[in-house]
N, C-alpha and C. Protein backbone atom coordinates (compact mmCIF):
# COMPACT_ATOMS: atom_id res chain seq x y z
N UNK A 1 -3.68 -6.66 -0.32
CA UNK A 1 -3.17 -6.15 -1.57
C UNK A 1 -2.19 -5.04 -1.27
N UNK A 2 -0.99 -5.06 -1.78
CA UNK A 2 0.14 -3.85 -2.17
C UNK A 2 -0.05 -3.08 -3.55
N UNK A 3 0.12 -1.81 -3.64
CA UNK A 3 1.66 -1.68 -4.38
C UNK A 3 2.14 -0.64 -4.32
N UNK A 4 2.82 -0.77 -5.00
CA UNK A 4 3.94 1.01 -5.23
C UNK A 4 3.57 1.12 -6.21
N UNK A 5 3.42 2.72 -5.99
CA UNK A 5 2.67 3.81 -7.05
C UNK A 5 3.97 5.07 -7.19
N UNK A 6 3.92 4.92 -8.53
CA UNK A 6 5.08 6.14 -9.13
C UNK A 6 4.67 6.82 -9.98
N UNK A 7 4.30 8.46 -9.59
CA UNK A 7 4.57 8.81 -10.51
C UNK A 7 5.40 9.27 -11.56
N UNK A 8 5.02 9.14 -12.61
CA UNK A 8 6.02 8.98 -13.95
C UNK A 8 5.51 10.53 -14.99
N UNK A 9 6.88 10.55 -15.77
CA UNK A 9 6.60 11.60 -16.97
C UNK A 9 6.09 11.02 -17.81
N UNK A 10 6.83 9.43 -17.99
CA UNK A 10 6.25 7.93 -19.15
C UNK A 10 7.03 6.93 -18.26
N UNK A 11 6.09 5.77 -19.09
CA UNK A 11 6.54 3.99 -18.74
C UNK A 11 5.93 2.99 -19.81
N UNK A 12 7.03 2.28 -19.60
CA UNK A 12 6.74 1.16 -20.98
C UNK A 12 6.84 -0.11 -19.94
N UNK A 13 6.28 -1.15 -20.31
CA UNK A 13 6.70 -1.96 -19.69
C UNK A 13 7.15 -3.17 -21.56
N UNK A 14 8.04 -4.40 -21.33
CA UNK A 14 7.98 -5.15 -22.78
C UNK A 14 8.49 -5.90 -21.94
N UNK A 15 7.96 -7.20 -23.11
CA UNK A 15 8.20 -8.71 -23.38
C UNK A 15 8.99 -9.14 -24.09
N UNK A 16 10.04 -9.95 -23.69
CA UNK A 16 10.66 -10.04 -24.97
C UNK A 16 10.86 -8.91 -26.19
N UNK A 17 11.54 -8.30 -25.47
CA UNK A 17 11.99 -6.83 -26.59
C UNK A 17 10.62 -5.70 -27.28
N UNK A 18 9.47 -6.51 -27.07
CA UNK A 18 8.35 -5.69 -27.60
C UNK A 18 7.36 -5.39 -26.63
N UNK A 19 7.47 -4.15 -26.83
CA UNK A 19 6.60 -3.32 -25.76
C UNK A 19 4.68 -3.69 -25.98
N UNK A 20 4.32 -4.43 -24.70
CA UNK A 20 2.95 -4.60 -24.51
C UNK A 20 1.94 -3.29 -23.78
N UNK A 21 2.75 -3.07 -23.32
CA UNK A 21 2.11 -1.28 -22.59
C UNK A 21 2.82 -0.56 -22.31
N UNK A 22 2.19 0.86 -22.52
CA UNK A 22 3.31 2.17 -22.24
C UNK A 22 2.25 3.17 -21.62
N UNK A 23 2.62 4.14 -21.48
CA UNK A 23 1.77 5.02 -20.80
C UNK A 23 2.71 6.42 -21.00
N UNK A 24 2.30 8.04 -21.22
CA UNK A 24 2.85 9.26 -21.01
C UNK A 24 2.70 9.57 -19.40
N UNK A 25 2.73 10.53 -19.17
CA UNK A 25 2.10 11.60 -17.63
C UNK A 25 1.16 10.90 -16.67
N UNK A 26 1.30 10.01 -15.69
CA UNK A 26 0.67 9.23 -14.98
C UNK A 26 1.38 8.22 -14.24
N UNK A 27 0.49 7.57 -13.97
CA UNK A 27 1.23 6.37 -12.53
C UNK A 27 1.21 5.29 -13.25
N UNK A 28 2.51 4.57 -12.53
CA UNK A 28 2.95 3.02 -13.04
C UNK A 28 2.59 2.75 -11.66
N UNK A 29 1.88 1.39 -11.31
CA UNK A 29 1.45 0.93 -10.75
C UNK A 29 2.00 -0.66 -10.34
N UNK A 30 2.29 -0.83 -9.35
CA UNK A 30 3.15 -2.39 -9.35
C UNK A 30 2.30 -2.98 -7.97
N UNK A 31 1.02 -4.57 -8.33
CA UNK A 31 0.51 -4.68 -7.83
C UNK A 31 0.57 -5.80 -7.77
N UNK A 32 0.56 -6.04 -6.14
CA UNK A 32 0.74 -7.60 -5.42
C UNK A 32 -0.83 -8.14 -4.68
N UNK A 33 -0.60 -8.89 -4.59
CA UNK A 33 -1.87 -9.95 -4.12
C UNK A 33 -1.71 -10.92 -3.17
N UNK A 34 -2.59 -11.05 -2.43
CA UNK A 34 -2.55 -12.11 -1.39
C UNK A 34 -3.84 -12.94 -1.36
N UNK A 35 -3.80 -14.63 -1.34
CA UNK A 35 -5.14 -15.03 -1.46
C UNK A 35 -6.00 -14.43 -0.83
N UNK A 36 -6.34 -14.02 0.26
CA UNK A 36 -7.08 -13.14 0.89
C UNK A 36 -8.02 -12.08 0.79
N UNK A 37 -6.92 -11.54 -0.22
CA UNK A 37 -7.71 -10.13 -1.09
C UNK A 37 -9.09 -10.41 -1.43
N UNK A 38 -9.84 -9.74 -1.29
CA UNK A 38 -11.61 -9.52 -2.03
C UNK A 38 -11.35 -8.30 -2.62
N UNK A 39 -12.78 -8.39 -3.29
CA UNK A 39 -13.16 -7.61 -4.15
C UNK A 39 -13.08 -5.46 -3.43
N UNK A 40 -13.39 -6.14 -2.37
CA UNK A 40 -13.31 -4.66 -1.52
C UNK A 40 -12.18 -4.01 -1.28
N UNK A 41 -11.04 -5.23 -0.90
CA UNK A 41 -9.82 -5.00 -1.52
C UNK A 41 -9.35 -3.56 -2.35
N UNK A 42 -9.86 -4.71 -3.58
CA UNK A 42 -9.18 -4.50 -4.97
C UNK A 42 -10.61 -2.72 -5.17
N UNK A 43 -11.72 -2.63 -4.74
CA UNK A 43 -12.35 -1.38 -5.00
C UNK A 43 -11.83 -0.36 -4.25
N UNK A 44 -11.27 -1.07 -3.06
CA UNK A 44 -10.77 0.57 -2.41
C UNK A 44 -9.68 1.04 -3.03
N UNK A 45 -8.41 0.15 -3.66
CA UNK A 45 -7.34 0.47 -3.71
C UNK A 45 -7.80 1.33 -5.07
N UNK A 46 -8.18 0.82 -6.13
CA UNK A 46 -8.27 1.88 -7.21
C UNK A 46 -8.61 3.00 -7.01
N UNK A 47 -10.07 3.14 -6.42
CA UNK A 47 -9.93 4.30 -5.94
C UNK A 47 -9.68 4.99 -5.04
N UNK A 48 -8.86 5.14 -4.08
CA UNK A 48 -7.56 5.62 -3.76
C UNK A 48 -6.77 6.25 -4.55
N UNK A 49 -5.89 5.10 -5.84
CA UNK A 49 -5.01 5.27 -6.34
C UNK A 49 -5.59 6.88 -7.33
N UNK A 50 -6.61 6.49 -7.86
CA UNK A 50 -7.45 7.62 -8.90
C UNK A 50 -7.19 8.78 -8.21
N UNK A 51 -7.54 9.02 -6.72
CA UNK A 51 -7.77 10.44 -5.85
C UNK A 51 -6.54 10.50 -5.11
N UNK A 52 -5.94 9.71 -5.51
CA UNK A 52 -4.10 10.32 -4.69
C UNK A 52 -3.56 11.56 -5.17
N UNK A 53 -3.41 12.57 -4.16
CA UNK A 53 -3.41 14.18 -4.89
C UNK A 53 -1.77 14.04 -4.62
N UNK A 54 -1.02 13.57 -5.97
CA UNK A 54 0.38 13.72 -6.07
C UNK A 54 0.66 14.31 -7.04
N UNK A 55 -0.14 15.33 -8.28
CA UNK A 55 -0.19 16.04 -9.01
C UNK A 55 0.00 17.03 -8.78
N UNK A 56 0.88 18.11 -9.33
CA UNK A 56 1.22 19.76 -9.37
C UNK A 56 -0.24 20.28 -9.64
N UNK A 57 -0.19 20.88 -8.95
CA UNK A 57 -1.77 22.09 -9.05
C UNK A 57 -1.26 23.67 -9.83
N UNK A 58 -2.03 23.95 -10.51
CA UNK A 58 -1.19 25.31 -10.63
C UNK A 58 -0.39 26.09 -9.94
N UNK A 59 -0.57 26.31 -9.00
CA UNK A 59 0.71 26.85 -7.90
C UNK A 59 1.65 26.05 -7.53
N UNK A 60 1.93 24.66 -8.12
CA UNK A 60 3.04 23.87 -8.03
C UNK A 60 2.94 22.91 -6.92
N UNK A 61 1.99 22.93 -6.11
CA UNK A 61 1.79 22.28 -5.02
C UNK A 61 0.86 20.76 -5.45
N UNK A 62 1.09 19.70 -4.76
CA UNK A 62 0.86 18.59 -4.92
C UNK A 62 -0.66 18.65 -4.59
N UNK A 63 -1.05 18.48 -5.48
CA UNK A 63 -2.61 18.92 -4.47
C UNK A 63 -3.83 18.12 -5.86
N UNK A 64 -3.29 17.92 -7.04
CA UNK A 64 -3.96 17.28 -7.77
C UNK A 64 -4.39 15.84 -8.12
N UNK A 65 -5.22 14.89 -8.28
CA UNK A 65 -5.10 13.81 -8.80
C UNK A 65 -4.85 13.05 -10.12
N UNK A 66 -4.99 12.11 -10.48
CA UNK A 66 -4.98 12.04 -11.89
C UNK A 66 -6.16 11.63 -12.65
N UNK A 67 -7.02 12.13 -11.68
CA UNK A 67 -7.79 12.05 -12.56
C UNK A 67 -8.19 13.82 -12.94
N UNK A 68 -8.26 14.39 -12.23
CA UNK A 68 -7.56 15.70 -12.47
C UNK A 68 -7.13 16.38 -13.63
N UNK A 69 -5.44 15.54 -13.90
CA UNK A 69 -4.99 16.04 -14.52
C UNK A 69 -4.81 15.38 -15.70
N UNK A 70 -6.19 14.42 -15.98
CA UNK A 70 -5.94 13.58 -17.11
C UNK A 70 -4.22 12.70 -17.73
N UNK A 71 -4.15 12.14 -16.47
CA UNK A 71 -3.02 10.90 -16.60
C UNK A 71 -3.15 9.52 -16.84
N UNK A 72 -2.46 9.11 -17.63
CA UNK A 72 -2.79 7.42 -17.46
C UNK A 72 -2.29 6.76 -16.30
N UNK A 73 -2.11 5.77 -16.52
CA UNK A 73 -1.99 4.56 -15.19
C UNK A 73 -1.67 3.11 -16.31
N UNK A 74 -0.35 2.49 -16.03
CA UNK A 74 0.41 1.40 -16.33
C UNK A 74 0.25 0.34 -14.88
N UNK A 75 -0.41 -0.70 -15.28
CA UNK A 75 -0.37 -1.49 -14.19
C UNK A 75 0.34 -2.72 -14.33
N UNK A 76 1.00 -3.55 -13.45
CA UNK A 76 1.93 -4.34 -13.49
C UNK A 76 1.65 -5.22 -12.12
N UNK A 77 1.48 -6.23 -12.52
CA UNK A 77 1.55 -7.60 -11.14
C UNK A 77 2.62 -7.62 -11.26
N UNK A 78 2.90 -7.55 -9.53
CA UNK A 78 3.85 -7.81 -8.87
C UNK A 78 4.32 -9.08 -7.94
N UNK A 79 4.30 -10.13 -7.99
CA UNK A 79 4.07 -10.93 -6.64
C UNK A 79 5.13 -10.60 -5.46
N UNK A 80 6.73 -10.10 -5.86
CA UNK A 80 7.45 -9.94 -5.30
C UNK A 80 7.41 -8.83 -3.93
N UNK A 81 6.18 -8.11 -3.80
CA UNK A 81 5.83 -7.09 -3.15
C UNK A 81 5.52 -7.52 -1.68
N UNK A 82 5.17 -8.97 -1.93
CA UNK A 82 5.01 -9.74 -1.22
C UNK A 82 6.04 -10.70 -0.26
N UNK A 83 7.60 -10.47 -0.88
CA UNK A 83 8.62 -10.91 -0.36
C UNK A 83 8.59 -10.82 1.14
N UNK A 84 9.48 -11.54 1.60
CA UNK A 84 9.43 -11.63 3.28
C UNK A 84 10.69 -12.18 3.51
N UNK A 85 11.37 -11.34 4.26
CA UNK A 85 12.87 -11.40 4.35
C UNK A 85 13.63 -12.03 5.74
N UNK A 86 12.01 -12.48 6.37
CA UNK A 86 12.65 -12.38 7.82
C UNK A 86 13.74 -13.63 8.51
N UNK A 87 13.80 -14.46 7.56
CA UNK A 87 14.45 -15.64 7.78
C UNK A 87 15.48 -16.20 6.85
N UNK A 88 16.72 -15.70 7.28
CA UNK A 88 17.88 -15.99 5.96
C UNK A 88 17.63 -14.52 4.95
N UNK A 89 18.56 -14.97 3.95
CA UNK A 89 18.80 -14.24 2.82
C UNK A 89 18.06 -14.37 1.65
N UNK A 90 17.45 -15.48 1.29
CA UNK A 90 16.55 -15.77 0.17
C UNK A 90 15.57 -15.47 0.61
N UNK A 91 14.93 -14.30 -0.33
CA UNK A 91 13.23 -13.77 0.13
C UNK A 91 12.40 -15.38 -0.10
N UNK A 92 11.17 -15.12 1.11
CA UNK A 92 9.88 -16.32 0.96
C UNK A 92 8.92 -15.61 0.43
N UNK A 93 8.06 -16.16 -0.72
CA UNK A 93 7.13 -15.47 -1.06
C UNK A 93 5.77 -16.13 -1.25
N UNK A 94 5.86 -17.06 0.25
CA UNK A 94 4.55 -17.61 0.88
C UNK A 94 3.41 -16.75 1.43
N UNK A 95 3.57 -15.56 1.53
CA UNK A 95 2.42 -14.82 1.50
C UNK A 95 1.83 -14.21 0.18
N UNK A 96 2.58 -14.48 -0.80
CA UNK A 96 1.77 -14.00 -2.61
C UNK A 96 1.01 -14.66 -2.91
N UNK A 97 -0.35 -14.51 -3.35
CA UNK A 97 -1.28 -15.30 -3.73
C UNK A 97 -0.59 -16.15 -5.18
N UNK A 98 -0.77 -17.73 -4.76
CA UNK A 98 -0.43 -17.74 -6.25
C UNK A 98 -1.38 -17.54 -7.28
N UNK A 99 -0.31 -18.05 -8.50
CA UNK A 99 -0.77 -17.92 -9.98
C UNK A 99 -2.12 -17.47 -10.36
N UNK A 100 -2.93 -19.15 -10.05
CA UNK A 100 -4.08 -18.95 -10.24
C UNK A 100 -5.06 -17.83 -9.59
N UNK A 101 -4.86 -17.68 -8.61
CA UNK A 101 -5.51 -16.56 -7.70
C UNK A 101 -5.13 -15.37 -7.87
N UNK A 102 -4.25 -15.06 -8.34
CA UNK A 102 -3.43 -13.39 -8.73
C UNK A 102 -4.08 -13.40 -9.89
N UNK A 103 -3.99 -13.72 -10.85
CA UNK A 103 -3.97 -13.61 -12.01
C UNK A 103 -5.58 -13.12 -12.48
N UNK A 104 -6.93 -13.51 -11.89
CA UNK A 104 -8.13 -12.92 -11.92
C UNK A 104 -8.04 -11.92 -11.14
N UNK A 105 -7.41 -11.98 -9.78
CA UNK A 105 -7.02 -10.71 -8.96
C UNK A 105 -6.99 -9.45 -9.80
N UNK A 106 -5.78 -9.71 -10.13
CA UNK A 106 -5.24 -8.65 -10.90
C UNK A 106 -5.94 -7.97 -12.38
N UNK A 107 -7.10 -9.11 -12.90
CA UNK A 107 -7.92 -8.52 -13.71
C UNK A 107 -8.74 -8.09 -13.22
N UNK A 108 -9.39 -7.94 -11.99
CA UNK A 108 -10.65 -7.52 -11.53
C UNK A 108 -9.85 -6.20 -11.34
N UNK A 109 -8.82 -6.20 -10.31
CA UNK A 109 -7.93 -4.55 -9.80
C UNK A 109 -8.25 -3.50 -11.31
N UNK A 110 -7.70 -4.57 -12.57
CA UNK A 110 -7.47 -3.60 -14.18
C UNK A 110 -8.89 -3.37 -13.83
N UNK A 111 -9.98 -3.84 -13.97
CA UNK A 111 -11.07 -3.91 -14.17
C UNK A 111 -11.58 -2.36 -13.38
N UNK A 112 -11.75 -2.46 -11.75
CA UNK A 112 -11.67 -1.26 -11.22
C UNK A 112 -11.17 -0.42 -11.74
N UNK A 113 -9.47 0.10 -12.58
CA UNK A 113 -8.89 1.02 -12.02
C UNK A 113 -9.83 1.80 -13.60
N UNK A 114 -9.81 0.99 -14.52
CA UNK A 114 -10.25 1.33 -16.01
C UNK A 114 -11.52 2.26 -15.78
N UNK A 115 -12.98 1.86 -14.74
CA UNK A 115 -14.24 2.32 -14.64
C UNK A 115 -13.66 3.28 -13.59
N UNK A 116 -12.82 3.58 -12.82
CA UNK A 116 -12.35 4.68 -11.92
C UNK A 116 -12.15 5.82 -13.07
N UNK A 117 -10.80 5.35 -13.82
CA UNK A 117 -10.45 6.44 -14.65
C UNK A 117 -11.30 6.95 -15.71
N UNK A 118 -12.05 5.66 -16.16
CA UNK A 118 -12.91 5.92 -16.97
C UNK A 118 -12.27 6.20 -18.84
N UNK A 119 -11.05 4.80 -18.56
CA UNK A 119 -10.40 4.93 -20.15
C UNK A 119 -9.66 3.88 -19.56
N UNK A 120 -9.32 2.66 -20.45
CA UNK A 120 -8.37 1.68 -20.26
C UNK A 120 -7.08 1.58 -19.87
N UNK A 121 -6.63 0.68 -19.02
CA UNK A 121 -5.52 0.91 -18.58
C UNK A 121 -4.55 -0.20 -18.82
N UNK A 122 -3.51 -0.06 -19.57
CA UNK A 122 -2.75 -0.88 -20.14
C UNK A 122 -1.97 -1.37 -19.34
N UNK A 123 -1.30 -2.97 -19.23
CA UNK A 123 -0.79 -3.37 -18.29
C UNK A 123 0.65 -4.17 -18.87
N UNK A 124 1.15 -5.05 -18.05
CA UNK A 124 2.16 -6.00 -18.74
C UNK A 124 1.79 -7.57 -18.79
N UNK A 125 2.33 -8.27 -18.82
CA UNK A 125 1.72 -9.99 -19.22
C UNK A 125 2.02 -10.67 -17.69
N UNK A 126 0.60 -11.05 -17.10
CA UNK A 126 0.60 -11.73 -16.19
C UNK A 126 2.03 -12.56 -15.97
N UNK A 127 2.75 -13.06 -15.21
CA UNK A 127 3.45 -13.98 -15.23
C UNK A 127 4.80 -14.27 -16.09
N UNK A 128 4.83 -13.46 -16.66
CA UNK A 128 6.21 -12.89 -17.70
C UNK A 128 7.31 -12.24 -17.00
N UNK A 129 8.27 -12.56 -17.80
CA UNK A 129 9.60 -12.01 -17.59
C UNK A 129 9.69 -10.53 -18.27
N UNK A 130 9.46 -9.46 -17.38
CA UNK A 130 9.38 -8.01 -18.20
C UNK A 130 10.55 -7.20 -17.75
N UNK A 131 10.58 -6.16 -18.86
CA UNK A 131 11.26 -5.11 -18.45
C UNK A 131 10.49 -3.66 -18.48
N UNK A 132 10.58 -3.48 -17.11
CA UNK A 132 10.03 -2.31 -16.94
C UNK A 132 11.08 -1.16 -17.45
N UNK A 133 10.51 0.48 -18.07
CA UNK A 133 10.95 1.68 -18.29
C UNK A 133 10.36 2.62 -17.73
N UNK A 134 10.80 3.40 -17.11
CA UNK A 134 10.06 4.29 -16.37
C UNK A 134 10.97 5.89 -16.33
N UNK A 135 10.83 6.98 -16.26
CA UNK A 135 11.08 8.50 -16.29
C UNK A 135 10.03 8.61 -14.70
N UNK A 136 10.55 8.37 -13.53
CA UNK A 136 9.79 8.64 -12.40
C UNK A 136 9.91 9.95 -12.08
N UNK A 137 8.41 10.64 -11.89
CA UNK A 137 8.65 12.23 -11.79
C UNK A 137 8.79 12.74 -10.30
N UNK A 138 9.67 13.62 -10.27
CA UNK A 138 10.11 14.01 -8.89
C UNK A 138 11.01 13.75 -8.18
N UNK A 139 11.22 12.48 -7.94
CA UNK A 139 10.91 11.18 -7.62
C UNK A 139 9.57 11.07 -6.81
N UNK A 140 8.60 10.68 -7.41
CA UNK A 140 7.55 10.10 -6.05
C UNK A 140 7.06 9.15 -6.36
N UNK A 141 7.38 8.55 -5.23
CA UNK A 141 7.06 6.92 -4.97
C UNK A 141 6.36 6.44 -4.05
N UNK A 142 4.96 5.84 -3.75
CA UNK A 142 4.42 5.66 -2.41
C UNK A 142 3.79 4.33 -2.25
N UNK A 143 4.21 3.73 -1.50
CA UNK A 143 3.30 2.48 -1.57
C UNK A 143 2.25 2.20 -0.15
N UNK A 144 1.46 1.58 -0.74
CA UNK A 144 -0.20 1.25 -0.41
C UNK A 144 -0.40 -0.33 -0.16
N UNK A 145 -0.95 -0.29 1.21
CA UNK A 145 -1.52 -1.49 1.85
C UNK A 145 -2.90 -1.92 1.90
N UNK A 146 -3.86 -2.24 1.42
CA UNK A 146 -4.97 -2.61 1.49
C UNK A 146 -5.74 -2.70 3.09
N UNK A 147 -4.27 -3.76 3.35
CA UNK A 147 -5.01 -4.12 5.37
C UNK A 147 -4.24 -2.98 6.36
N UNK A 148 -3.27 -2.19 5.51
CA UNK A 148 -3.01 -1.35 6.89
C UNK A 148 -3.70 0.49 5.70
N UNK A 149 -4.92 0.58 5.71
CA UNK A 149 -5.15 1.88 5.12
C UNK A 149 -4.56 3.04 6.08
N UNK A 150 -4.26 3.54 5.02
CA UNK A 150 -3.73 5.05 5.88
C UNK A 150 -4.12 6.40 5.36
């Protein structure tokens, strides 16, 4: 499992012109899958993502989480995270779990990140053509490997 984690001031993600999730002060979340993934997977990464101290602390220093600082979290399947460039110019994206297999993936991950934060976490439409909005704060951007933890 991937993804890149941003934090944001806000993020919307929409469908067809109408917004299915948004979020204020918190992380947008863009999450890929590989058949492979288990459940242990998908439990470490949430929480991780929950105790990632990329939050201003009162002295301005990054030192907080969000759960901390009472932030939401926008989550978004990604399969493309999964791209692989190493041959030609057209990404292969034979290592993304497909459809069927992402798609519970990625509800079990919501599933985790919701009992982490402990308040629902709004996402975008499996398999849709979206447009993401995002106000990324700082800029900080970090992305997360499941099989290479760090």
């Amino acid at each position: 499992m991937r993804v890149v984690v941003q934090r944001v001031a806000a993020a919307r993600v929409e469908v067809g012109g109408e917004v299915v999730g948004a979020i204020g002060a918190g992380l947008l979340v863009l999450a890929g899958f590989e058949a492979s993934d288990t459940d242990s997977d998908l439990a470490w990464m949430s929480a991780k993502l929950v105790r990632l101290r990329i939050f201003a602390d009162a002295a301005g220093a990054m030192n907080d989480s969000i759960l901390e600082v009472g932030g939401e979290i926008l989550a978004v399947s990604q399969f493309t995270l999964f791209a692989s460039t190493r041959k030609g110019n057209r990404p292969s994206w034979s290592r993304a779990a497909r459809p069927e297999i992402a798609q519970p993936l990625f509800q079990r991950f919501v599933d985790h990140l919701e009992r982490a934060l402990g308040r629902p976490v709004p996402t975008g439409v499996f398999g849709a053509d979206m447009q993401l909005h995002l106000v990324n704060d700082g800029p900080v951007t970090i992305s997360i490997d499941s099989r290479q933890p760090e």
